[in-house]
C-alpha atoms as a PDB file:
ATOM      1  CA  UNK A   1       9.439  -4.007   2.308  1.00  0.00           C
ATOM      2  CA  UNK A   2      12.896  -3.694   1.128  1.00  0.00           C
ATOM      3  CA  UNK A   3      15.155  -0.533   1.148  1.00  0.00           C
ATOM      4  CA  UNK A   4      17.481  -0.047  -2.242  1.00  0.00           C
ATOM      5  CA  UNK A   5      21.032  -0.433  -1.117  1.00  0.00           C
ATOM      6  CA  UNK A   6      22.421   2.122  -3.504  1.00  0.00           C
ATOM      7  CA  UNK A   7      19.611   4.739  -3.664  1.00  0.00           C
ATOM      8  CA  UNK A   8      18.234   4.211  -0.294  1.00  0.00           C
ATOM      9  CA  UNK A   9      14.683   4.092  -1.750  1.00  0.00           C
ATOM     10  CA  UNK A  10      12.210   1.325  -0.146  1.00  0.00           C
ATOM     11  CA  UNK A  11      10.680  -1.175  -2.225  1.00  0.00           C
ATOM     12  CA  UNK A  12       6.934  -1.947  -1.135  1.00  0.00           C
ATOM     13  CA  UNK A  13       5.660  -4.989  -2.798  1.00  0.00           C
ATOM     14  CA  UNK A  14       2.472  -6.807  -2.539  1.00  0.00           C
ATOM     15  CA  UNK A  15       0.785  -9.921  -4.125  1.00  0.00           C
ATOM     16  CA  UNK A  16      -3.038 -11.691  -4.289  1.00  0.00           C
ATOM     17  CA  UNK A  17      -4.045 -15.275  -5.271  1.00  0.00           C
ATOM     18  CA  UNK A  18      -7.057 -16.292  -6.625  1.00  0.00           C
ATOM     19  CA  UNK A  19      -8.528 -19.208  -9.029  1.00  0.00           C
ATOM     20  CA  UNK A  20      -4.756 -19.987  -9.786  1.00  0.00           C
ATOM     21  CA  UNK A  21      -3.721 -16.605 -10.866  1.00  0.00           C
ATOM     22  CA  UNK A  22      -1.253 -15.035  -8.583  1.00  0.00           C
ATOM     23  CA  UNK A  23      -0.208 -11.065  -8.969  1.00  0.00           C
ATOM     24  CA  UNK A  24       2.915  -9.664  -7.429  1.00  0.00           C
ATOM     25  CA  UNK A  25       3.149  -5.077  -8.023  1.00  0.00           C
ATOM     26  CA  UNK A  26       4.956  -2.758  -5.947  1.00  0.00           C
ATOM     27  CA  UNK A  27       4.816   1.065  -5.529  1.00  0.00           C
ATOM     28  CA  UNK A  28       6.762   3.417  -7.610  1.00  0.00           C
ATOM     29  CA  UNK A  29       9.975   3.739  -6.217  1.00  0.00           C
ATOM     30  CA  UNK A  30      10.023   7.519  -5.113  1.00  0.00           C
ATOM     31  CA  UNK A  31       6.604   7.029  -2.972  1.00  0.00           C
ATOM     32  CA  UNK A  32       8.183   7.748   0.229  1.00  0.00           C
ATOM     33  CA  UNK A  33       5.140   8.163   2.456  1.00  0.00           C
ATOM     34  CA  UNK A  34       4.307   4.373   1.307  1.00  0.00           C
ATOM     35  CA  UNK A  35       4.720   1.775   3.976  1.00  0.00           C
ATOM     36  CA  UNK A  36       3.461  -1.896   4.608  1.00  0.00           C
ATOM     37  CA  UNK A  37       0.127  -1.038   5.379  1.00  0.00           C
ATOM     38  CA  UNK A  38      -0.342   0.847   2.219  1.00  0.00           C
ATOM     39  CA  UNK A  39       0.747  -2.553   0.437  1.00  0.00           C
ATOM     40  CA  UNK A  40      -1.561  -4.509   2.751  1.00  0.00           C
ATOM     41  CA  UNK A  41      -4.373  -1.842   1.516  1.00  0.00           C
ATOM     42  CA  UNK A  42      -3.193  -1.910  -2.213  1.00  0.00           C
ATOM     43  CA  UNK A  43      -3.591  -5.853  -2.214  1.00  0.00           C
ATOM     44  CA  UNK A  44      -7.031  -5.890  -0.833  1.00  0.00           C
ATOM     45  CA  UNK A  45      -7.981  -3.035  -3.664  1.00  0.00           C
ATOM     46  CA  UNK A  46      -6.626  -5.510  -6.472  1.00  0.00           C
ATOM     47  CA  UNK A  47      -8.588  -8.502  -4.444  1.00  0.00           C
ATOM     48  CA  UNK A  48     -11.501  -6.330  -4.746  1.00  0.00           C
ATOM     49  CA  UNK A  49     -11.075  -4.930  -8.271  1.00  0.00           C
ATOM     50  CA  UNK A  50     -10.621  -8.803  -9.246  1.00  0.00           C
ATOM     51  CA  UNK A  51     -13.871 -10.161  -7.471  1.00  0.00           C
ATOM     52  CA  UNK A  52     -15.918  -8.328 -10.509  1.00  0.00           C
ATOM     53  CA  UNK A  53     -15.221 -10.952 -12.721  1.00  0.00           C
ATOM     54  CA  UNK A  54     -16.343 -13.838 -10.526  1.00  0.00           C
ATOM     55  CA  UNK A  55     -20.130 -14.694 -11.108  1.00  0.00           C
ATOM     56  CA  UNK A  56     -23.103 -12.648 -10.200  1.00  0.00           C
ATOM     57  CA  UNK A  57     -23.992 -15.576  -7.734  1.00  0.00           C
ATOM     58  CA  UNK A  58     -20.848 -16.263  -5.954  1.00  0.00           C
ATOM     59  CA  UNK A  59     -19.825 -13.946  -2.991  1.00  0.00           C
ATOM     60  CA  UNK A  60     -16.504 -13.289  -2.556  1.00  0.00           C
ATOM     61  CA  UNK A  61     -13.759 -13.821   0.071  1.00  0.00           C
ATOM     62  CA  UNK A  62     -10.875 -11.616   0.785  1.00  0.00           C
ATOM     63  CA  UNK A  63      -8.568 -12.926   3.089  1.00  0.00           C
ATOM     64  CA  UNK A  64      -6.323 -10.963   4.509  1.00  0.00           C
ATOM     65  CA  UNK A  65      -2.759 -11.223   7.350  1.00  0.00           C
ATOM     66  CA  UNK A  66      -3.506  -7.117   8.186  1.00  0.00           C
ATOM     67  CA  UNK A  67      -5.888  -7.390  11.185  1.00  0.00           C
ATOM     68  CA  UNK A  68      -6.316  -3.413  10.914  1.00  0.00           C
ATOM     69  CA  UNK A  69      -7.144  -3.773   7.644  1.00  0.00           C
ATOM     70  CA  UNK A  70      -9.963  -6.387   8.261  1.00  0.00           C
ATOM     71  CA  UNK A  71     -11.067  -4.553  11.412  1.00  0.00           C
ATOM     72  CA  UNK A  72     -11.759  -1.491   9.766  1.00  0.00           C
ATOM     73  CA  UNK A  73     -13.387  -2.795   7.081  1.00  0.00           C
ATOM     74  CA  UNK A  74     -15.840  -5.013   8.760  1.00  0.00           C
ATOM     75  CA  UNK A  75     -16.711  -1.446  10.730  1.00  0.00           C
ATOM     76  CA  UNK A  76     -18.047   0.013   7.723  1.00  0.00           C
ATOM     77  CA  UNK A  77     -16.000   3.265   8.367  1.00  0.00           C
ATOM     78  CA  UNK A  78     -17.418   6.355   7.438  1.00  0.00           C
ATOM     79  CA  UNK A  79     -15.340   9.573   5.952  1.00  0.00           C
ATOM     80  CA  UNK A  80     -15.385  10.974   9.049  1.00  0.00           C
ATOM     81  CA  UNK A  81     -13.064   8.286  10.740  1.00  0.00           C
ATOM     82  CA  UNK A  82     -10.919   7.474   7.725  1.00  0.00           C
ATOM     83  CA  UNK A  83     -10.009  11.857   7.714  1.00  0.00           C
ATOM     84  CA  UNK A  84      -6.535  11.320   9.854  1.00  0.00           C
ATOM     85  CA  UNK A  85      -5.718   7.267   8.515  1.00  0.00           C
ATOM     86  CA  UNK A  86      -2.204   7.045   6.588  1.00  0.00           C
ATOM     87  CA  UNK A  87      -4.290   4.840   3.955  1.00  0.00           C
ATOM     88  CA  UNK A  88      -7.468   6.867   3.614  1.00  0.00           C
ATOM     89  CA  UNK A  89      -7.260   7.292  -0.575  1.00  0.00           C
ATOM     90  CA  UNK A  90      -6.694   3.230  -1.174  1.00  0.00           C
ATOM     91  CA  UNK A  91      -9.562   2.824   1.991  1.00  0.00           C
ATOM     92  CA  UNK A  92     -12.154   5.139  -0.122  1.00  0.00           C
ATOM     93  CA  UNK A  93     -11.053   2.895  -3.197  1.00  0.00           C
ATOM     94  CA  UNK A  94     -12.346   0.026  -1.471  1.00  0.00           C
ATOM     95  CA  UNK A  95     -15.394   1.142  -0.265  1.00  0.00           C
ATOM     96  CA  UNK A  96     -16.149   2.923  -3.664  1.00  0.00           C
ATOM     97  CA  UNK A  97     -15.362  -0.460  -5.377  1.00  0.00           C
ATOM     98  CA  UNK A  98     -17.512  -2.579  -2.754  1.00  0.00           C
ATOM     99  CA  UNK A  99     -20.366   0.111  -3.135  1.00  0.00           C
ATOM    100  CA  UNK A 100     -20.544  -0.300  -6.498  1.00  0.00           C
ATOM    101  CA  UNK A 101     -19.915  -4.797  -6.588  1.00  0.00           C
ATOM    102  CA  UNK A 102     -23.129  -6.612  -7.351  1.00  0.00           C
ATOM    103  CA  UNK A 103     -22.045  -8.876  -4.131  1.00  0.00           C
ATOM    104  CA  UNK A 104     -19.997  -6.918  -1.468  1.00  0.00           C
ATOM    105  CA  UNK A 105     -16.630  -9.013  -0.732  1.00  0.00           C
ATOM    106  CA  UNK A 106     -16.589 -10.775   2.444  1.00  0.00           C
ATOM    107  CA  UNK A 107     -13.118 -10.414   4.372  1.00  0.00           C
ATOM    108  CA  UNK A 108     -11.938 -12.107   6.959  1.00  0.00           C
ATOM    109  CA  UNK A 109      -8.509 -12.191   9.266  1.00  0.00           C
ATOM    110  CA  UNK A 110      -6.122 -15.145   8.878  1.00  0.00           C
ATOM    111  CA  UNK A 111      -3.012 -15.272  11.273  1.00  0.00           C
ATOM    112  CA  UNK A 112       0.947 -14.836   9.188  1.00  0.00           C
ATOM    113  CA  UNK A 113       3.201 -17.208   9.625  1.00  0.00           C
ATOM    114  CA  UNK A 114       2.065 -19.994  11.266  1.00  0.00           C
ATOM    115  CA  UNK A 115       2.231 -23.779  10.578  1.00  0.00           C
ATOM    116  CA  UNK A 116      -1.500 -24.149  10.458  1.00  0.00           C
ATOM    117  CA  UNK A 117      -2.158 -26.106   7.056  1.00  0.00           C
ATOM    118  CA  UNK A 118      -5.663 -24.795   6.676  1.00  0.00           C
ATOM    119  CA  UNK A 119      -6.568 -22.905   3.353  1.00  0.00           C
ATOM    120  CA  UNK A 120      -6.290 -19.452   4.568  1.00  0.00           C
ATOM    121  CA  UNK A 121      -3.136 -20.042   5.683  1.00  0.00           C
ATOM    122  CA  UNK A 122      -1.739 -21.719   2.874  1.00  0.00           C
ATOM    123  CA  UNK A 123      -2.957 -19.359   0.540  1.00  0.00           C
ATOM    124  CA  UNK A 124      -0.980 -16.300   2.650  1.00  0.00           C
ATOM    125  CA  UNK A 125       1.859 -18.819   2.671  1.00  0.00           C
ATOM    126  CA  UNK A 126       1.938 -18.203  -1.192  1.00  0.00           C
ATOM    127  CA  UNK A 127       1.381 -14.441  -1.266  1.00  0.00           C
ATOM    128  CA  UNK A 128       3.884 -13.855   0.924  1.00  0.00           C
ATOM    129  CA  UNK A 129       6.423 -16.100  -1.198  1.00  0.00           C
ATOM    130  CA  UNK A 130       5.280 -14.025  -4.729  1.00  0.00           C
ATOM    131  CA  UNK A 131       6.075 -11.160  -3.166  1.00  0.00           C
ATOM    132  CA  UNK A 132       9.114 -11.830  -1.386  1.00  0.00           C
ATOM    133  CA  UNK A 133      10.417 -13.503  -4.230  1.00  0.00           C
ATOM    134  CA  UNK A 134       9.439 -10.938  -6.498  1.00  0.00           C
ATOM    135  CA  UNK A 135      12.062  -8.783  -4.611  1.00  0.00           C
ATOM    136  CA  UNK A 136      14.921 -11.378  -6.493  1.00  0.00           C
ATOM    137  CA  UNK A 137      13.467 -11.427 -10.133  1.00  0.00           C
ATOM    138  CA  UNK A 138      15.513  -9.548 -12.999  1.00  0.00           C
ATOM    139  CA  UNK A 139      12.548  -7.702 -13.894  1.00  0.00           C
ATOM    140  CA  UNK A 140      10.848  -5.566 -10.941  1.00  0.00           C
ATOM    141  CA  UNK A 141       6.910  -6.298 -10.783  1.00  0.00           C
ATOM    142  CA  UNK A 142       4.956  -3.835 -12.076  1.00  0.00           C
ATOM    143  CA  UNK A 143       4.397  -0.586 -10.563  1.00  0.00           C
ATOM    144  CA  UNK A 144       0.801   0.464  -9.983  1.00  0.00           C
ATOM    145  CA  UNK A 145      -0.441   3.811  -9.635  1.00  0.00           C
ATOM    146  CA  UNK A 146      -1.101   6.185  -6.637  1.00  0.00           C
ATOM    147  CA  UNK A 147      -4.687   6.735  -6.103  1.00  0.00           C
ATOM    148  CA  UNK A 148      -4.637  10.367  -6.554  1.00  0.00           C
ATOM    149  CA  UNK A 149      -8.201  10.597  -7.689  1.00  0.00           C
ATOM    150  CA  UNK A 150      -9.489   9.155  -4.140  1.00  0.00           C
ATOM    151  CA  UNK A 151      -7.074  11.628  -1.884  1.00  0.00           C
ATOM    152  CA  UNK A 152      -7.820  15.133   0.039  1.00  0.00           C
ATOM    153  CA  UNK A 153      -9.303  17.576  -1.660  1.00  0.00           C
ATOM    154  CA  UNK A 154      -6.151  19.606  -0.883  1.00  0.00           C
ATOM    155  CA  UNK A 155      -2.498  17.331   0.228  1.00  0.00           C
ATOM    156  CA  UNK A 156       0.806  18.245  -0.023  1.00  0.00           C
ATOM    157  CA  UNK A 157       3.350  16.852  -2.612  1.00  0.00           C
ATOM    158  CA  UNK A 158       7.017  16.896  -3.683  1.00  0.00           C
ATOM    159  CA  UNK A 159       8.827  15.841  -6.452  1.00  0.00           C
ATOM    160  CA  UNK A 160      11.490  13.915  -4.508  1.00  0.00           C
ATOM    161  CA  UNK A 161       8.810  12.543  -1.871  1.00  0.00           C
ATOM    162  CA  UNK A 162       5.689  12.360  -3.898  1.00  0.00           C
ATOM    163  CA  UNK A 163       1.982  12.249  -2.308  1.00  0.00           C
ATOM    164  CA  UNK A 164       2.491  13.385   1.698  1.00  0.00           C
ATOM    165  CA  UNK A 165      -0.933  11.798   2.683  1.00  0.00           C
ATOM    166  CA  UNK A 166       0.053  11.180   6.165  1.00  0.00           C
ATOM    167  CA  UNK A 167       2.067  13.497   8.852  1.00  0.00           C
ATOM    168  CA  UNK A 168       4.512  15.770   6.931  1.00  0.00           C
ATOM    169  CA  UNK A 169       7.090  15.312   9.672  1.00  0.00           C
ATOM    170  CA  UNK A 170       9.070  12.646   8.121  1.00  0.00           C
ATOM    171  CA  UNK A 171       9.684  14.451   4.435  1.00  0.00           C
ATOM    172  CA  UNK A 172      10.432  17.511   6.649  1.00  0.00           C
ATOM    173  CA  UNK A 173      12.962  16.049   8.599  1.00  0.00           C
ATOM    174  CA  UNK A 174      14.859  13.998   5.738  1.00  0.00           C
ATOM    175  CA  UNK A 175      14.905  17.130   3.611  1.00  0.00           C
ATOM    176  CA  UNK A 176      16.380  18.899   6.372  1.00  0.00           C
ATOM    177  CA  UNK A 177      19.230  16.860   7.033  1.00  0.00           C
ATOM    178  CA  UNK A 178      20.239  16.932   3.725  1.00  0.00           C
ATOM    179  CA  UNK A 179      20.272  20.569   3.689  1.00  0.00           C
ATOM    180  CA  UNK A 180      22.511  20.195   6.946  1.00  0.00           C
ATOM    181  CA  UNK A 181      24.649  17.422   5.048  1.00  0.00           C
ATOM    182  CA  UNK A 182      25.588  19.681   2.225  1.00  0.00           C
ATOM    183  CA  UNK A 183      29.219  21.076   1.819  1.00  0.00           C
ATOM    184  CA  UNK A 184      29.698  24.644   2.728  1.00  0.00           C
ATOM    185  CA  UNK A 185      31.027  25.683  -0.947  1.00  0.00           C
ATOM    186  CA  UNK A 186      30.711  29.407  -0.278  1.00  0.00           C
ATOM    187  CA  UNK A 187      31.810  31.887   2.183  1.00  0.00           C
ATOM    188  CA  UNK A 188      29.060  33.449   4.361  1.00  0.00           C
ATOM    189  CA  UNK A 189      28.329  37.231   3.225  1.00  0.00           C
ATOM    190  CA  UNK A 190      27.566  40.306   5.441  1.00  0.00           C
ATOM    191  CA  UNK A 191      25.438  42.877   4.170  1.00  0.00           C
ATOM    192  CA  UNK A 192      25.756  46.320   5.958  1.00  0.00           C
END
Protein backbone atom coordinates (compact mmCIF):
# COMPACT_ATOMS: atom_id res chain seq x y z
CA UNK A 1 0.00 0.00 0.00
CA UNK A 2 1.07 3.28 -1.23
CA UNK A 3 -0.43 6.76 -0.38
CA UNK A 4 -0.71 9.36 -3.58
CA UNK A 5 1.66 12.17 -2.85
CA UNK A 6 -0.47 14.84 -4.41
CA UNK A 7 -4.04 13.65 -3.59
CA UNK A 8 -3.27 11.86 -0.47
CA UNK A 9 -5.33 8.85 -1.68
CA UNK A 10 -3.77 5.21 -0.86
CA UNK A 11 -3.07 2.89 -3.51
CA UNK A 12 -3.93 -0.86 -2.49
CA UNK A 13 -2.54 -3.26 -4.93
CA UNK A 14 -2.51 -6.94 -5.05
CA UNK A 15 -1.23 -9.74 -7.41
CA UNK A 16 -1.68 -13.90 -7.88
CA UNK A 17 0.49 -16.40 -9.86
CA UNK A 18 -0.53 -19.38 -11.28
CA UNK A 19 0.44 -21.81 -14.37
CA UNK A 20 2.69 -18.82 -15.55
CA UNK A 21 0.09 -16.19 -15.60
CA UNK A 22 0.67 -13.52 -13.09
CA UNK A 23 -2.21 -10.67 -12.30
CA UNK A 24 -1.39 -7.43 -10.60
CA UNK A 25 -5.23 -4.97 -9.77
CA UNK A 26 -5.65 -2.49 -7.19
CA UNK A 27 -8.74 -0.83 -5.61
CA UNK A 28 -10.35 2.20 -6.98
CA UNK A 29 -8.64 5.02 -5.75
CA UNK A 30 -11.40 6.76 -3.55
CA UNK A 31 -12.02 3.33 -1.46
CA UNK A 32 -10.90 4.73 1.71
CA UNK A 33 -12.06 2.05 4.13
CA UNK A 34 -9.68 -0.37 1.93
CA UNK A 35 -6.55 -1.52 3.64
CA UNK A 36 -3.95 -4.44 3.19
CA UNK A 37 -6.05 -7.01 4.38
CA UNK A 38 -8.76 -6.21 1.99
CA UNK A 39 -5.96 -6.70 -0.81
CA UNK A 40 -4.79 -9.88 0.92
CA UNK A 41 -8.71 -10.94 0.73
CA UNK A 42 -9.19 -9.57 -2.90
CA UNK A 43 -6.14 -11.80 -4.09
CA UNK A 44 -7.36 -14.96 -2.58
CA UNK A 45 -11.01 -14.14 -4.34
CA UNK A 46 -9.15 -13.86 -7.85
CA UNK A 47 -7.04 -17.21 -6.72
CA UNK A 48 -10.33 -18.68 -6.17
CA UNK A 49 -12.32 -17.29 -9.11
CA UNK A 50 -9.20 -18.64 -11.25
CA UNK A 51 -9.13 -22.31 -9.79
CA UNK A 52 -12.53 -22.91 -11.99
CA UNK A 53 -10.69 -23.34 -14.94
CA UNK A 54 -8.21 -25.92 -13.68
CA UNK A 55 -9.51 -29.57 -14.27
CA UNK A 56 -12.37 -31.28 -12.60
CA UNK A 57 -9.66 -33.70 -11.10
CA UNK A 58 -7.04 -31.46 -9.81
CA UNK A 59 -7.58 -29.76 -6.34
CA UNK A 60 -6.38 -26.59 -5.93
CA UNK A 61 -3.83 -24.71 -3.76
CA UNK A 62 -4.04 -21.21 -2.57
CA UNK A 63 -1.16 -20.06 -0.93
CA UNK A 64 -1.26 -17.30 0.89
CA UNK A 65 1.52 -14.60 3.30
CA UNK A 66 -1.97 -13.37 5.40
CA UNK A 67 -2.02 -15.88 8.30
CA UNK A 68 -5.58 -14.32 9.29
CA UNK A 69 -6.65 -14.89 6.13
CA UNK A 70 -5.68 -18.66 6.08
CA UNK A 71 -6.79 -19.06 9.70
CA UNK A 72 -10.14 -18.04 9.12
CA UNK A 73 -10.65 -19.82 6.26
CA UNK A 74 -9.51 -23.19 7.32
CA UNK A 75 -12.29 -22.44 10.34
CA UNK A 76 -15.03 -22.60 8.01
CA UNK A 77 -16.52 -19.33 9.50
CA UNK A 78 -20.03 -19.00 9.65
CA UNK A 79 -22.11 -15.50 9.10
CA UNK A 80 -22.36 -15.18 12.48
CA UNK A 81 -18.53 -14.60 13.12
CA UNK A 82 -17.71 -12.82 9.88
CA UNK A 83 -20.88 -9.93 11.16
CA UNK A 84 -18.12 -7.37 12.82
CA UNK A 85 -14.79 -8.46 10.26
CA UNK A 86 -13.47 -5.31 8.15
CA UNK A 87 -13.45 -7.92 5.10
CA UNK A 88 -16.76 -9.69 5.58
CA UNK A 89 -18.25 -8.88 1.72
CA UNK A 90 -14.81 -10.27 -0.13
CA UNK A 91 -14.93 -13.28 2.92
CA UNK A 92 -18.71 -14.23 1.78
CA UNK A 93 -17.24 -14.03 -1.89
CA UNK A 94 -15.00 -16.71 -1.06
CA UNK A 95 -17.04 -18.95 0.61
CA UNK A 96 -19.87 -18.42 -2.02
CA UNK A 97 -17.22 -19.18 -4.74
CA UNK A 98 -15.74 -22.33 -2.77
CA UNK A 99 -19.45 -23.50 -2.13
CA UNK A 100 -20.19 -23.51 -5.44
CA UNK A 101 -16.21 -25.11 -6.95
CA UNK A 102 -16.50 -28.70 -8.04
CA UNK A 103 -13.16 -29.16 -5.74
CA UNK A 104 -12.99 -26.70 -2.73
CA UNK A 105 -9.42 -24.84 -2.87
CA UNK A 106 -7.01 -25.96 -0.40
CA UNK A 107 -5.05 -22.95 1.34
CA UNK A 108 -2.32 -22.99 3.20
CA UNK A 109 0.10 -20.27 5.16
CA UNK A 110 3.57 -19.56 3.75
CA UNK A 111 5.89 -17.15 5.80
CA UNK A 112 6.83 -13.27 3.72
CA UNK A 113 10.01 -12.49 3.27
CA UNK A 114 12.24 -14.97 4.04
CA UNK A 115 15.23 -16.57 2.22
CA UNK A 116 13.69 -19.99 2.21
CA UNK A 117 13.97 -21.16 -1.58
CA UNK A 118 11.08 -23.55 -1.33
CA UNK A 119 8.10 -23.11 -3.86
CA UNK A 120 5.76 -21.33 -1.66
CA UNK A 121 8.10 -18.98 -0.97
CA UNK A 122 9.33 -18.28 -4.23
CA UNK A 123 6.10 -17.98 -5.65
CA UNK A 124 5.17 -15.00 -2.83
CA UNK A 125 8.62 -13.73 -3.75
CA UNK A 126 7.01 -12.98 -7.24
CA UNK A 127 3.62 -11.66 -6.12
CA UNK A 128 5.00 -9.42 -4.01
CA UNK A 129 7.45 -8.06 -6.86
CA UNK A 130 4.14 -7.72 -9.51
CA UNK A 131 2.63 -5.81 -7.20
CA UNK A 132 5.19 -3.66 -5.89
CA UNK A 133 6.35 -3.03 -9.18
CA UNK A 134 3.09 -2.43 -10.49
CA UNK A 135 3.15 0.70 -8.19
CA UNK A 136 6.12 2.14 -10.95
CA UNK A 137 4.37 1.21 -14.33
CA UNK A 138 2.97 4.18 -16.60
CA UNK A 139 -0.25 2.56 -16.71
CA UNK A 140 -1.96 1.81 -13.15
CA UNK A 141 -3.22 -2.00 -12.99
CA UNK A 142 -6.58 -2.39 -13.34
CA UNK A 143 -9.07 -1.48 -10.88
CA UNK A 144 -11.51 -4.17 -9.79
CA UNK A 145 -14.76 -3.69 -8.36
CA UNK A 146 -16.15 -3.43 -4.74
CA UNK A 147 -18.18 -6.35 -3.85
CA UNK A 148 -21.28 -4.53 -3.17
CA UNK A 149 -23.53 -7.41 -3.96
CA UNK A 150 -21.92 -9.58 -0.96
CA UNK A 151 -22.11 -6.52 1.80
CA UNK A 152 -24.79 -5.69 4.75
CA UNK A 153 -28.02 -5.64 3.97
CA UNK A 154 -27.93 -2.00 5.14
CA UNK A 155 -23.96 -0.01 5.28
CA UNK A 156 -23.19 3.34 5.13
CA UNK A 157 -21.58 5.15 2.09
CA UNK A 158 -20.15 8.48 0.87
CA UNK A 159 -19.23 9.83 -2.19
CA UNK A 160 -15.77 11.04 -1.09
CA UNK A 161 -15.16 7.78 1.15
CA UNK A 162 -17.13 5.17 -0.65
CA UNK A 163 -18.36 1.72 1.05
CA UNK A 164 -17.86 2.31 5.17
CA UNK A 165 -17.92 -1.53 5.82
CA UNK A 166 -15.91 -1.32 8.88
CA UNK A 167 -16.04 1.28 12.03
CA UNK A 168 -17.29 4.69 10.75
CA UNK A 169 -14.86 6.45 13.06
CA UNK A 170 -12.16 7.06 10.65
CA UNK A 171 -14.44 8.82 7.67
CA UNK A 172 -15.94 10.72 10.67
CA UNK A 173 -12.93 12.03 11.92
CA UNK A 174 -11.17 12.99 8.46
CA UNK A 175 -14.36 14.74 7.40
CA UNK A 176 -14.28 16.60 10.48
CA UNK A 177 -11.03 18.05 10.31
CA UNK A 178 -11.58 19.29 7.13
CA UNK A 179 -14.57 21.06 8.21
CA UNK A 180 -12.21 22.51 11.06
CA UNK A 181 -9.45 23.24 8.28
CA UNK A 182 -11.69 25.42 6.23
CA UNK A 183 -11.20 29.30 6.06
CA UNK A 184 -13.63 31.33 7.99
CA UNK A 185 -14.93 33.36 4.74
CA UNK A 186 -17.95 34.79 6.54
CA UNK A 187 -18.73 36.69 9.57
CA UNK A 188 -20.71 34.82 12.28
CA UNK A 189 -24.51 36.11 12.41
CA UNK A 190 -26.75 36.69 15.50
CA UNK A 191 -30.28 36.19 15.21
CA UNK A 192 -32.43 37.93 17.94
Amino acid sequence: MISDPVSGCKSITFAIATNGIALSASFPPRTHDAGILHGEVYAIVTASLLSFHLPNHLQPHIISDHLNSVKLLCSSPSSLRLINHPARALYRWVLDIWSRSPTTPMISHVRAHTRARDIQSNLNRLVDHVASSSHHLPLPPPSVPIPSFFMDNFMLFSSSHGFIESSILPPCQLSRSHVEHLPQTTSPIAAF
